[in-house]
Each structure stands twice: as C-alpha cells, then as structure tokens.
PDB file of N, CA and C in Angstrom:
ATOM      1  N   UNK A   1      -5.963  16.548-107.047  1.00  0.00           N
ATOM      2  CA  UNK A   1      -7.127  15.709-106.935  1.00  0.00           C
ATOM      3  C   UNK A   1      -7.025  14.578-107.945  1.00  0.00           C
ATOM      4  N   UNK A   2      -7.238  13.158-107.343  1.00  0.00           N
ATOM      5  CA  UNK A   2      -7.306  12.142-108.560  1.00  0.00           C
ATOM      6  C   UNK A   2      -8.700  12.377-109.325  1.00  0.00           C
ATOM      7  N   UNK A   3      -8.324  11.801-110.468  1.00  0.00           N
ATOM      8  CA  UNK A   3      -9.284  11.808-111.704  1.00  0.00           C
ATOM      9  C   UNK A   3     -10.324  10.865-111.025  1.00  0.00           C
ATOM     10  N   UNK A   4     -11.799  11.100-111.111  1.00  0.00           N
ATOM     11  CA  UNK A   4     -12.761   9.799-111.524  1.00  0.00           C
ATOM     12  C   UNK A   4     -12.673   8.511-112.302  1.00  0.00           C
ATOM     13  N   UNK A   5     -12.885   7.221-111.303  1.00  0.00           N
ATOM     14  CA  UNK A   5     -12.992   6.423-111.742  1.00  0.00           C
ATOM     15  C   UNK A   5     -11.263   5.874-111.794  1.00  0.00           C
ATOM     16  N   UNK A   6     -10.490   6.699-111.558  1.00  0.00           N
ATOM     17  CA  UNK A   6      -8.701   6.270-111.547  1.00  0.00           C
ATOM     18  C   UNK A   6      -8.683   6.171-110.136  1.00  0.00           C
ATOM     19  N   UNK A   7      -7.560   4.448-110.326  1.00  0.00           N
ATOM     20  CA  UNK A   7      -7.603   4.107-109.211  1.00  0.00           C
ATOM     21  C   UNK A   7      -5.650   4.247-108.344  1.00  0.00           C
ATOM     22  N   UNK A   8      -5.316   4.651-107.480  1.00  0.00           N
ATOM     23  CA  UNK A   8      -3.570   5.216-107.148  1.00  0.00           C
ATOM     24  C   UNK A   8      -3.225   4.058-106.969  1.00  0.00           C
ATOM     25  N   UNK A   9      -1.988   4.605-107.580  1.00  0.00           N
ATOM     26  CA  UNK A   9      -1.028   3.525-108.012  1.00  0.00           C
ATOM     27  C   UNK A   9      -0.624   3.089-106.752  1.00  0.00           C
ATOM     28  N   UNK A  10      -0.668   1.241-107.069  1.00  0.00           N
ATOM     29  CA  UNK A  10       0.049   0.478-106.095  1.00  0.00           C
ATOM     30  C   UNK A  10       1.162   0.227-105.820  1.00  0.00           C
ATOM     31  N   UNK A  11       1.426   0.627-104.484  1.00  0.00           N
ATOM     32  CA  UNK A  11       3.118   0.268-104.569  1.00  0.00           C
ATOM     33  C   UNK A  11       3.606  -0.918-103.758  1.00  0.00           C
ATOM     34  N   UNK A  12       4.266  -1.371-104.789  1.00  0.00           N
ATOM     35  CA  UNK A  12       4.890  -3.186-104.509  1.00  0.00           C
ATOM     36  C   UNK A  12       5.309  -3.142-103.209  1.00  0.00           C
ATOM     37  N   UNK A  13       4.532  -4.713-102.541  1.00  0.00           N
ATOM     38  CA  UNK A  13       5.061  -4.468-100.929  1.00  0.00           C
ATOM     39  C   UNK A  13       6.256  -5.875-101.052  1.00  0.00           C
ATOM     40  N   UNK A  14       7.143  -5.635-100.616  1.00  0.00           N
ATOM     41  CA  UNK A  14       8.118  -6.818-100.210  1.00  0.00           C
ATOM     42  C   UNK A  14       8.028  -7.033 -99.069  1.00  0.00           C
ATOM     43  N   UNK A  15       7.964  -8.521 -98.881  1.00  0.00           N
ATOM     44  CA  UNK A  15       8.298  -8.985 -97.622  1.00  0.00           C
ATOM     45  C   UNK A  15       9.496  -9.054 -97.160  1.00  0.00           C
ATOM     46  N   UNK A  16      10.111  -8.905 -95.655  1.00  0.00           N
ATOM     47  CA  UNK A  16      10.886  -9.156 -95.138  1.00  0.00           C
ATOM     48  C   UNK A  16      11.796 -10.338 -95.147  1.00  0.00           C
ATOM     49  N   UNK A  17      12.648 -10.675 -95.868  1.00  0.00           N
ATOM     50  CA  UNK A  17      13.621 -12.019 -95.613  1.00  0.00           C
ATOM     51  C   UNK A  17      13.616 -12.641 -94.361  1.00  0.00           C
ATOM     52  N   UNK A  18      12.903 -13.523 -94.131  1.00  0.00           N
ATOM     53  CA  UNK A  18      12.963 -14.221 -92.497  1.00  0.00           C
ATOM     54  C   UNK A  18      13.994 -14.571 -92.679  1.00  0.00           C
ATOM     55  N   UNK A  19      14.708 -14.805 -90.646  1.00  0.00           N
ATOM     56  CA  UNK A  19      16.224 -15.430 -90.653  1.00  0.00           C
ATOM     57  C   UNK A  19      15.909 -16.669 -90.846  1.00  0.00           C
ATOM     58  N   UNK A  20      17.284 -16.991 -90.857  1.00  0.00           N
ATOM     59  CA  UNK A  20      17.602 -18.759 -91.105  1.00  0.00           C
ATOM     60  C   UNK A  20      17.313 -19.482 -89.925  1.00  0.00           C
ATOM     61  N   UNK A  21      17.594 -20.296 -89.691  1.00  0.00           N
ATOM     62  CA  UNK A  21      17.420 -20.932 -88.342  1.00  0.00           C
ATOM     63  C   UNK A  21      19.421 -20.490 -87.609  1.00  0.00           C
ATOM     64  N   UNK A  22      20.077 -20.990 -88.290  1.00  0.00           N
ATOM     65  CA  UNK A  22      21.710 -20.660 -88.086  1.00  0.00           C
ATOM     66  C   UNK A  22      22.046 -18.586 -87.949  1.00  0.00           C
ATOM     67  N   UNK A  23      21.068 -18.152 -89.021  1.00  0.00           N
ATOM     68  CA  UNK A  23      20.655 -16.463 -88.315  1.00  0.00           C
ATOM     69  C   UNK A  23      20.607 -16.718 -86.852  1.00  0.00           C
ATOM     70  N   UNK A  24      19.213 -17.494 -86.704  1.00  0.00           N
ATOM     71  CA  UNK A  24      19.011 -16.914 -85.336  1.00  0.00           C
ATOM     72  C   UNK A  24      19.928 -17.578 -84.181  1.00  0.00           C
ATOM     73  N   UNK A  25      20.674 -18.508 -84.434  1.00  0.00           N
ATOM     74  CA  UNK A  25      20.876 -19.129 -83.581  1.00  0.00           C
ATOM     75  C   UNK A  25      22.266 -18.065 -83.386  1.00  0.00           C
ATOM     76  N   UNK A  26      22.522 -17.683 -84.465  1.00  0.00           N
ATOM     77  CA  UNK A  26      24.418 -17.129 -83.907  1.00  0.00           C
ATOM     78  C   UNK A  26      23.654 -15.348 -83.284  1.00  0.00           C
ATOM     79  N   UNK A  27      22.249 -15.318 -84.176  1.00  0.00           N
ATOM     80  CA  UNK A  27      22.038 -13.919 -82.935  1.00  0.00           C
ATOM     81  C   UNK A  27      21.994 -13.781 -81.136  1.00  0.00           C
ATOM     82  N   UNK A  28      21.357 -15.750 -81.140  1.00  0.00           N
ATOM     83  CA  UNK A  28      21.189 -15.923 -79.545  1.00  0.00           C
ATOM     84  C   UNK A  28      22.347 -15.523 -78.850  1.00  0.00           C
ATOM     85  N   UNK A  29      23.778 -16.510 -79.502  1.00  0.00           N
ATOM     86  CA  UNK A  29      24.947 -16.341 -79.345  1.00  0.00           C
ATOM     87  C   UNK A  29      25.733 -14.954 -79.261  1.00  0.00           C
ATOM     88  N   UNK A  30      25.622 -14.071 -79.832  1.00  0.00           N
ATOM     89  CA  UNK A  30      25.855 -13.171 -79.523  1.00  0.00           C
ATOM     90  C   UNK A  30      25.107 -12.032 -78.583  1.00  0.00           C
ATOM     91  N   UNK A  31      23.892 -12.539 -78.219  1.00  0.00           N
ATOM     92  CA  UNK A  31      23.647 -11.860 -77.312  1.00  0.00           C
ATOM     93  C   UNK A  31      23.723 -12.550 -76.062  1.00  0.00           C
ATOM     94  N   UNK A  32      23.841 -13.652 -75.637  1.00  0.00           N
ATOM     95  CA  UNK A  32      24.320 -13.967 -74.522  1.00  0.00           C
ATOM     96  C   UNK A  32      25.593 -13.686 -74.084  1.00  0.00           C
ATOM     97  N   UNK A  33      26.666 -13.896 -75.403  1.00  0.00           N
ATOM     98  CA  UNK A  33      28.285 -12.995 -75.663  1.00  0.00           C
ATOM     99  C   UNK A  33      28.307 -11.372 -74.712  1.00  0.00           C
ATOM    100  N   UNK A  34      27.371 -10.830 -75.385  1.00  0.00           N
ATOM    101  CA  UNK A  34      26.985  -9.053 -74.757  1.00  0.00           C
ATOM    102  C   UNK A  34      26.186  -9.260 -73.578  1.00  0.00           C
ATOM    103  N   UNK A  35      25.725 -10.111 -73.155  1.00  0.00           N
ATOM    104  CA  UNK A  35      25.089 -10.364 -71.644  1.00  0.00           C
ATOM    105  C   UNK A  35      26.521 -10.801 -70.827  1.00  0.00           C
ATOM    106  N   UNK A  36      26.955 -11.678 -71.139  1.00  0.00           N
ATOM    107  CA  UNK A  36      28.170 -12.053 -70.486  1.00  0.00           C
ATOM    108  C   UNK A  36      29.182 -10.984 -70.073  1.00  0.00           C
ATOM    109  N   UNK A  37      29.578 -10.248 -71.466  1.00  0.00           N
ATOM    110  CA  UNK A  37      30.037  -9.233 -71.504  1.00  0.00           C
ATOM    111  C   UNK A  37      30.120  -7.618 -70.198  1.00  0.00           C
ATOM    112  N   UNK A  38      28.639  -7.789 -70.733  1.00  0.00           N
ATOM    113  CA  UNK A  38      28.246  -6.793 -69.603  1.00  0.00           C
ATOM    114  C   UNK A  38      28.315  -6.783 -68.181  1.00  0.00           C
ATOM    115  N   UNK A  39      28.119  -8.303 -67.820  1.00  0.00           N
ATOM    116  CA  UNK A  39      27.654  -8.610 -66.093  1.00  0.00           C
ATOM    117  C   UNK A  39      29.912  -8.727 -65.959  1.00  0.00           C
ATOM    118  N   UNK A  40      30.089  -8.687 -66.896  1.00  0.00           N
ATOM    119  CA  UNK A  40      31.799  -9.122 -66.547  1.00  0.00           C
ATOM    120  C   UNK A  40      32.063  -7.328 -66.173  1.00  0.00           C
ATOM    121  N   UNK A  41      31.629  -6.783 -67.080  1.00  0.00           N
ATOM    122  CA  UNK A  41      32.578  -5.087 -66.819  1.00  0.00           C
ATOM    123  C   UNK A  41      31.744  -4.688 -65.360  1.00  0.00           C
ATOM    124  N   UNK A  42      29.996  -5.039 -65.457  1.00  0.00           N
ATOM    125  CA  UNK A  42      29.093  -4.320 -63.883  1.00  0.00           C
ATOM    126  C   UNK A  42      30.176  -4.704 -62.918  1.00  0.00           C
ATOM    127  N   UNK A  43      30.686  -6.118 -63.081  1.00  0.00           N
ATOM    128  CA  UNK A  43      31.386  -6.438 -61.944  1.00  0.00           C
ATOM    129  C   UNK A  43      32.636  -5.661 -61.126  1.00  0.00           C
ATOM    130  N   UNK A  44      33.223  -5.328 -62.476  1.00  0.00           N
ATOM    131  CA  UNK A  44      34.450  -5.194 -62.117  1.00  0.00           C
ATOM    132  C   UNK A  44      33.946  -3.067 -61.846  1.00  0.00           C
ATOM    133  N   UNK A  45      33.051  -2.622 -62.420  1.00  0.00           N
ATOM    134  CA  UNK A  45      32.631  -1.533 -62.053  1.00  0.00           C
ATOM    135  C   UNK A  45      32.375  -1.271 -60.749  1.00  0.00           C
ATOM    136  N   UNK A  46      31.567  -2.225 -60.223  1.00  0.00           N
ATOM    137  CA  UNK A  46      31.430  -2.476 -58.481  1.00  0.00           C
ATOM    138  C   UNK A  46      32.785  -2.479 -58.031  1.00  0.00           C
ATOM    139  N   UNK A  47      33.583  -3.119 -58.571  1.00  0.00           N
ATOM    140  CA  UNK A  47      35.120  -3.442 -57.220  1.00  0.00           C
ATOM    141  C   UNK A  47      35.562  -1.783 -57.770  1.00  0.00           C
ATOM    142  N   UNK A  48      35.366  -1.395 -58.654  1.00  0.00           N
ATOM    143  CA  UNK A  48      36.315   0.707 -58.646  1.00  0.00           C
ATOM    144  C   UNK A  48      35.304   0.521 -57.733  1.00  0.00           C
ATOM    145  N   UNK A  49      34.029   1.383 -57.895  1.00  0.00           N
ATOM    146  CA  UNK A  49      33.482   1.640 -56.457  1.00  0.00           C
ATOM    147  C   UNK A  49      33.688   1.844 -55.566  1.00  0.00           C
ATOM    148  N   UNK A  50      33.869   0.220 -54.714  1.00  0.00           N
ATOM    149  CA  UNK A  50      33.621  -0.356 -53.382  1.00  0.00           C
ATOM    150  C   UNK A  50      35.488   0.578 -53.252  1.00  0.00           C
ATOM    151  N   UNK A  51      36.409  -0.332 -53.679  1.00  0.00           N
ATOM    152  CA  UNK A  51      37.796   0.413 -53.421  1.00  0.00           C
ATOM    153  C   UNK A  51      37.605   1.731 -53.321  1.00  0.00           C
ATOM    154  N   UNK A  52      37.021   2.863 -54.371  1.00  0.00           N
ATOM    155  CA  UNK A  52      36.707   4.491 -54.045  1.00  0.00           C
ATOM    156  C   UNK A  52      36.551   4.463 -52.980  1.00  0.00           C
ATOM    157  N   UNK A  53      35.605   3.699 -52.238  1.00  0.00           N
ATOM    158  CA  UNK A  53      34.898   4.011 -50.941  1.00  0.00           C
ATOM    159  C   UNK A  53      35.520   3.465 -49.884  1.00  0.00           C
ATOM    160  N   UNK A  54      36.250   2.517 -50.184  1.00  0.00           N
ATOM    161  CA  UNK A  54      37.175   1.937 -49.305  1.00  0.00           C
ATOM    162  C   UNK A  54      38.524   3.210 -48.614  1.00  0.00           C
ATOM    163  N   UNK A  55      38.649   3.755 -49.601  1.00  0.00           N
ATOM    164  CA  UNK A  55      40.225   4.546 -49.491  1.00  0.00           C
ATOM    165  C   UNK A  55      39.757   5.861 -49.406  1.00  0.00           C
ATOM    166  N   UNK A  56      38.230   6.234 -49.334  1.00  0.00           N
ATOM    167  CA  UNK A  56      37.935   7.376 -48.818  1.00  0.00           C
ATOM    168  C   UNK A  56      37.852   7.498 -47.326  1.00  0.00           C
ATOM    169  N   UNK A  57      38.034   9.156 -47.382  1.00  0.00           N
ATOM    170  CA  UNK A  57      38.062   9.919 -45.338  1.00  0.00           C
ATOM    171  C   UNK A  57      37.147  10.492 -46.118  1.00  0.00           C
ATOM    172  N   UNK A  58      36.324  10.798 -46.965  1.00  0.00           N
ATOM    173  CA  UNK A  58      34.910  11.677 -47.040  1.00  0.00           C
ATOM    174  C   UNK A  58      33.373  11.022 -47.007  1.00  0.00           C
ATOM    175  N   UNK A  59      32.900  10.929 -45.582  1.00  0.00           N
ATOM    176  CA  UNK A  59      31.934  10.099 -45.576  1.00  0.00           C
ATOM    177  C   UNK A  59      30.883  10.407 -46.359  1.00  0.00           C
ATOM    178  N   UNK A  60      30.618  11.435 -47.020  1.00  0.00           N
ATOM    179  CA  UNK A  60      29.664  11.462 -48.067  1.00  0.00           C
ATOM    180  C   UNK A  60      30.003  10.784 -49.812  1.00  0.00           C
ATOM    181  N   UNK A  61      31.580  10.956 -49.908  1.00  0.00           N
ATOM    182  CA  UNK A  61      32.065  10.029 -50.983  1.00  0.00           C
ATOM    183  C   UNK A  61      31.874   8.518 -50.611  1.00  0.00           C
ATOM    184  N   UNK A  62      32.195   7.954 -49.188  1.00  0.00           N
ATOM    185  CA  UNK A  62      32.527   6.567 -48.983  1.00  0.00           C
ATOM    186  C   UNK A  62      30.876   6.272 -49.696  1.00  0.00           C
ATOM    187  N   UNK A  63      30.019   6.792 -48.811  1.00  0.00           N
ATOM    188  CA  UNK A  63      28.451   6.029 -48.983  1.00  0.00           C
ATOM    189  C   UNK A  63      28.167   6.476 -50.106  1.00  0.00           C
ATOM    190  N   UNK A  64      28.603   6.790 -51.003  1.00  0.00           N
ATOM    191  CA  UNK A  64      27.923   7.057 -52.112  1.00  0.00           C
ATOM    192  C   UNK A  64      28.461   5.862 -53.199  1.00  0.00           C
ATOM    193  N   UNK A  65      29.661   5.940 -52.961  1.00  0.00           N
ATOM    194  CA  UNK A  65      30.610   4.856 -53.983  1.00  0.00           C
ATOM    195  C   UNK A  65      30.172   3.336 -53.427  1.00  0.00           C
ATOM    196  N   UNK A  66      30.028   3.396 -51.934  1.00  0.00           N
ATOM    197  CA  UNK A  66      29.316   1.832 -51.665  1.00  0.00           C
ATOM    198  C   UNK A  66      27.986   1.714 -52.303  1.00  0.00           C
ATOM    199  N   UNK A  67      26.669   3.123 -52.128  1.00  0.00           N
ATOM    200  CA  UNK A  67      25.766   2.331 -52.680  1.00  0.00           C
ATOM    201  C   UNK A  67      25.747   2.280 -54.656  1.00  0.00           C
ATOM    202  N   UNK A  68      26.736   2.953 -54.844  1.00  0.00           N
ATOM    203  CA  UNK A  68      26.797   2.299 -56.577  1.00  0.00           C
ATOM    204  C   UNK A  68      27.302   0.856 -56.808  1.00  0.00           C
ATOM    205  N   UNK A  69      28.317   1.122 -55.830  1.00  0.00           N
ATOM    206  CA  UNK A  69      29.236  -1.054 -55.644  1.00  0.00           C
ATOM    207  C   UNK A  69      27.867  -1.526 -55.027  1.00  0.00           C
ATOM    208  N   UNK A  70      27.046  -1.476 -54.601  1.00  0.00           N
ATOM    209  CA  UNK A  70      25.943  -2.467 -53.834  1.00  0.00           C
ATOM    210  C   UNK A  70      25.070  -2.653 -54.849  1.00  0.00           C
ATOM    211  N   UNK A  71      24.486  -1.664 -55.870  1.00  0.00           N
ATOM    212  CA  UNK A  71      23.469  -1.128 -57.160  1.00  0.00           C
ATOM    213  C   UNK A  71      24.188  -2.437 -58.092  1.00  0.00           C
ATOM    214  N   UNK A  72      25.481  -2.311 -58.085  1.00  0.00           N
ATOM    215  CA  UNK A  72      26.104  -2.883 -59.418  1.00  0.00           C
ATOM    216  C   UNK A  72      26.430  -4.752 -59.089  1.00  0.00           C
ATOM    217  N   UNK A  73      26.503  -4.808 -58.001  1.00  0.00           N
ATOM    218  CA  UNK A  73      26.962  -5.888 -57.459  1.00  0.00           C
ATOM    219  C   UNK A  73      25.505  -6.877 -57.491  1.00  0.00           C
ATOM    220  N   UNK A  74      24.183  -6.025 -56.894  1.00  0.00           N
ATOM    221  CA  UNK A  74      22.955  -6.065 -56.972  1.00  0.00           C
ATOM    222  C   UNK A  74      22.100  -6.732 -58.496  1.00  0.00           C
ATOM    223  N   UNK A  75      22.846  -5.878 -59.531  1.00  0.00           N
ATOM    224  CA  UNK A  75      22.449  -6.348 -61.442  1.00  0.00           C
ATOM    225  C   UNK A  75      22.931  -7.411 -61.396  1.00  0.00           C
ATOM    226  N   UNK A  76      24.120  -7.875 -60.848  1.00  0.00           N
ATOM    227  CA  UNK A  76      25.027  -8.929 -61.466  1.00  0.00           C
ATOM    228  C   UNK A  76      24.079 -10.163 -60.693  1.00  0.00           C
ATOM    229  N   UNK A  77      24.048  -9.973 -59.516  1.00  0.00           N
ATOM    230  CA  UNK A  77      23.368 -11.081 -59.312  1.00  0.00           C
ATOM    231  C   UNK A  77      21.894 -11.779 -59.951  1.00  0.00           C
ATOM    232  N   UNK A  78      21.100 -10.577 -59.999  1.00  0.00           N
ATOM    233  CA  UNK A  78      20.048 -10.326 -60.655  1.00  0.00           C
ATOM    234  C   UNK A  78      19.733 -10.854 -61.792  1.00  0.00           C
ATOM    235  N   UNK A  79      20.782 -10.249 -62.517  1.00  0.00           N
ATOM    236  CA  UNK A  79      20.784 -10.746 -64.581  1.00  0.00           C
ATOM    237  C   UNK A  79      21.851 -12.009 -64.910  1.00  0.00           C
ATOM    238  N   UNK A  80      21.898 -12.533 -63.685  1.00  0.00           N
ATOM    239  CA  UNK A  80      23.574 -13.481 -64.240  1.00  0.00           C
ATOM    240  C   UNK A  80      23.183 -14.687 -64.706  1.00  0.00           C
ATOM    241  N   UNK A  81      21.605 -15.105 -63.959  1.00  0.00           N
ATOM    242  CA  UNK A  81      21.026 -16.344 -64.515  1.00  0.00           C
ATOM    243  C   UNK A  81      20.383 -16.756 -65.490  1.00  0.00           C
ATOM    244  N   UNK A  82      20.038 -15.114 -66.491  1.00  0.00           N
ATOM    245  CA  UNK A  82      19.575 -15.015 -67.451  1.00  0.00           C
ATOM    246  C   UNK A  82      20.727 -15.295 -68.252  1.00  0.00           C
ATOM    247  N   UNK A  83      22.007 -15.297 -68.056  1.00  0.00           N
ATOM    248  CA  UNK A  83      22.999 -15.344 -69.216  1.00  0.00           C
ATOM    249  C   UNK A  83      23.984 -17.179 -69.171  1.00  0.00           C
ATOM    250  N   UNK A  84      24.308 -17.649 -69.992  1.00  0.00           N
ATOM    251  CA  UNK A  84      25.552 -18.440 -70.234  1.00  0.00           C
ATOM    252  C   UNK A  84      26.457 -18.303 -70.376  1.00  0.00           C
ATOM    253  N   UNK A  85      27.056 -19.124 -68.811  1.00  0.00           N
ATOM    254  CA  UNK A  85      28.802 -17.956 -69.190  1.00  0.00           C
ATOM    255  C   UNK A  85      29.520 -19.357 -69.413  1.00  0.00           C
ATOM    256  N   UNK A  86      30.639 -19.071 -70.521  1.00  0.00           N
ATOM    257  CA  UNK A  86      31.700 -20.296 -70.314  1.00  0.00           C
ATOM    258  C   UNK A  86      32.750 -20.473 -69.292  1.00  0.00           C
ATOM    259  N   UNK A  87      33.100 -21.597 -68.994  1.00  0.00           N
ATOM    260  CA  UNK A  87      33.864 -22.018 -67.517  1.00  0.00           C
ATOM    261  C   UNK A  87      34.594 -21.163 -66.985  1.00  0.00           C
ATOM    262  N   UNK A  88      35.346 -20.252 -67.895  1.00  0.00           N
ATOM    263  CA  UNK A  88      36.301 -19.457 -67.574  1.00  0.00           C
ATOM    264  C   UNK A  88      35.837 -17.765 -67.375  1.00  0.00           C
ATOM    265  N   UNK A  89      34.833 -17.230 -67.765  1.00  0.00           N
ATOM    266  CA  UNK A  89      33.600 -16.187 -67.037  1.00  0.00           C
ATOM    267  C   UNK A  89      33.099 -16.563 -65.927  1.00  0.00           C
ATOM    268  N   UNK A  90      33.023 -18.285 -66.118  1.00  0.00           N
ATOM    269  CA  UNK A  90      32.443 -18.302 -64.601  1.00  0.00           C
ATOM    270  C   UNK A  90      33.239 -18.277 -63.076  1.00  0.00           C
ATOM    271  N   UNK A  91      34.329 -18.476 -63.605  1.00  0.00           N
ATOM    272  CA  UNK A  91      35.645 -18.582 -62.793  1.00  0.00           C
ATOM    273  C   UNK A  91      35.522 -17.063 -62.334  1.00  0.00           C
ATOM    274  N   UNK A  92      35.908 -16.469 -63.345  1.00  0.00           N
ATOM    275  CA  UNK A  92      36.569 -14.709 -63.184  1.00  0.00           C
ATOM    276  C   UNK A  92      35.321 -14.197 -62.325  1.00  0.00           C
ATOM    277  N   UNK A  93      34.295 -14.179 -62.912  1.00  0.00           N
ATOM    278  CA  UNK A  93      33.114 -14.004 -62.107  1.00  0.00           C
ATOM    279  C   UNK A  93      32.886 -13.981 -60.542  1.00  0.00           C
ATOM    280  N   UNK A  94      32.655 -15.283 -60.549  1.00  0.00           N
ATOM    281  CA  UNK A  94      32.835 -15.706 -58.978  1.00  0.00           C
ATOM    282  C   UNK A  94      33.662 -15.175 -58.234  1.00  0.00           C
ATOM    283  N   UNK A  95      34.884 -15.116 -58.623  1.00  0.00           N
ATOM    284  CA  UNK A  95      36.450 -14.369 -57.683  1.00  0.00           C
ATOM    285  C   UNK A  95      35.572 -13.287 -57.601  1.00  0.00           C
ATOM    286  N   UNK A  96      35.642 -12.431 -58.410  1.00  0.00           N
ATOM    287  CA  UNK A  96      35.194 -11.049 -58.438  1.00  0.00           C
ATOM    288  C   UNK A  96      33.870 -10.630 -57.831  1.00  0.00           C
ATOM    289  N   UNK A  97      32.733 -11.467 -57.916  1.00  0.00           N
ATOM    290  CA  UNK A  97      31.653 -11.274 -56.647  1.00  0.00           C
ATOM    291  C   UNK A  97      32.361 -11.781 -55.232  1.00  0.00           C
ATOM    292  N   UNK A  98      32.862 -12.743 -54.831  1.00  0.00           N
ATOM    293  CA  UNK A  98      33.478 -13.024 -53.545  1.00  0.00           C
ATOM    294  C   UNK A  98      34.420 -11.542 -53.382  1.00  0.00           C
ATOM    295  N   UNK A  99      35.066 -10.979 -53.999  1.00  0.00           N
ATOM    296  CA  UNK A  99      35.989  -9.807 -52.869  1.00  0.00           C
ATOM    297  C   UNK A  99      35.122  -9.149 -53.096  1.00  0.00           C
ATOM    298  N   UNK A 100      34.506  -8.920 -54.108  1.00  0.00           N
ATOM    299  CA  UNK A 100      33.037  -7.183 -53.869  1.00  0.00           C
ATOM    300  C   UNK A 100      32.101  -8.153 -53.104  1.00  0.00           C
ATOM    301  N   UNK A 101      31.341  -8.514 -52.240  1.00  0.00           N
ATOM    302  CA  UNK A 101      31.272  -9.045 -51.173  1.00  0.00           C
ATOM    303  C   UNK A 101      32.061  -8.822 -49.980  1.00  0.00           C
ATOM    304  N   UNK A 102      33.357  -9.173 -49.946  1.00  0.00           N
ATOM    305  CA  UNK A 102      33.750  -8.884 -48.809  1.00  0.00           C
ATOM    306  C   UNK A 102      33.988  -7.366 -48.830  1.00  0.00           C
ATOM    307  N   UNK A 103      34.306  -6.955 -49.710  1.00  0.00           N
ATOM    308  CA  UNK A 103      34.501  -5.241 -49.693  1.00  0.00           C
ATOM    309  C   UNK A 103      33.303  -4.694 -49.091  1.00  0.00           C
ATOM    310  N   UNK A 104      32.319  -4.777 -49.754  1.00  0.00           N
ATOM    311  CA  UNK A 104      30.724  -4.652 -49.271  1.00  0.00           C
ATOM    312  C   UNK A 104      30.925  -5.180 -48.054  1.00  0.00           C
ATOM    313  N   UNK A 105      31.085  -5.772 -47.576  1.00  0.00           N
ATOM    314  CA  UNK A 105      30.542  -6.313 -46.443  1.00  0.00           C
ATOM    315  C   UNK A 105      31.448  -5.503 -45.159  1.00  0.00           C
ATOM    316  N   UNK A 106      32.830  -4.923 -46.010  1.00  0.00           N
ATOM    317  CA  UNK A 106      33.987  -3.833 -45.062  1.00  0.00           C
ATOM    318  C   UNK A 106      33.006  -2.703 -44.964  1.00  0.00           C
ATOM    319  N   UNK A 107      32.415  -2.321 -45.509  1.00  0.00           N
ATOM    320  CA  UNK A 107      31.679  -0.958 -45.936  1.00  0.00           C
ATOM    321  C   UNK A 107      30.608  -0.817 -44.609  1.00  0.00           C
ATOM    322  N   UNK A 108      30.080  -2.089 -44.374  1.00  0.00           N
ATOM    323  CA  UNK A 108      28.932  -2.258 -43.364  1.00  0.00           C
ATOM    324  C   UNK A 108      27.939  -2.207 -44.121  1.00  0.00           C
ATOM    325  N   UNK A 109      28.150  -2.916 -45.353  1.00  0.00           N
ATOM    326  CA  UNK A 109      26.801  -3.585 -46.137  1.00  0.00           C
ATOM    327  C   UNK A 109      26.378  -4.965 -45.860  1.00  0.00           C
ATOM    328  N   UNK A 110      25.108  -5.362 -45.498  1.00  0.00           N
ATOM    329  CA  UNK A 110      24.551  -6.839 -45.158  1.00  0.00           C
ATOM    330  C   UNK A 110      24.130  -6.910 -46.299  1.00  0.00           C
ATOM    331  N   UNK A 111      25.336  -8.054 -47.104  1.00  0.00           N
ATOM    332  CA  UNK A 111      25.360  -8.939 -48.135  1.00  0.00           C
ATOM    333  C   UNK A 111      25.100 -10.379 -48.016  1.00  0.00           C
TER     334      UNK A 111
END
C-alpha cells in the first residue's frame, strides 16, 4: 500500500524518433521491391500449377492445380497496379501472364 499523501513515481516517457523523410522514402522503396517481388514468384507459382495440371491423367489433380493457377494468376492481376515494376519486371511479367493465360485458357478456363 502507498503511504499518504506520497505520490508514485514517474516514469520518464520517451518519444519515438520520427523517420526522416529519406527513412520513409527508402521504406516506400522497399516495399514496392517486396510487392514486385511477390507478384514475380505468384506468377511463376501459377505456371508450376497450370503445367501440374497440364501433364496430369487425374482429373481431380488437373482441376485442382488449375483452380490454384487461376487463384494465383487472379492476385497478380489484382495487386499488380498497386505495385511499380521496373522495365525489366515488366517485361518478365507480361511473358509470364501471356503463357499462364494460354495455359489457363488449355485447361478450359475463360480468361
């Protein structure tokens, strides 16, 4: 129990170091880096897929591996405008939605 009339001890608050402006700017940068990043591997995750399903005789494997290539193919389009890709992501990119597309589209997916 505190004593009467004693008042508990204060404990020193520090503030947080705000970022810099150059902080935030190389954080943007790197997270558009890991956005880029990501929609590059979904992509290429869709083409394993779609191929699984391509080179399957088990029609419960084929449709299953198409609708993960359709799910994944689906994000990329979705999140791709949220990100900045440089010329050469955008290159690789594109190739890589055009054949998962046509793969999808072997599958008897309306893409």
């Amino acid at each position: 129990m505190m004593a009467r009339g004693r008042q508990p001890a204060r404990v020193p608050s520090y503030a947080a170091a705000k970022p810099t402006v150059d902080e935030l700017l190389a954080f943007g940068a790197r997270m558009n880096r890991t956005g880029a990043d990501f929609l590059m591997i979904e992509a290429q995750t869709a083409l394993t897929f779609s191929g699984i399903a391509l080179g399957s005789h088990d029609e419960v494997k084929k449709k299953r591996n198409c609708r993960f290539a359709r799910l994944a193919y689906d994000t990329v389009l979705r999140l791709s405008d949220k990100v900045t890709f440089t010329d050469h992501d955008k290159r690789i990119l594109s190739r890589d939605l055009r054949r998962l597309k046509g793969e999808l589209r072997s599958l008897g997916e309306v893409v």
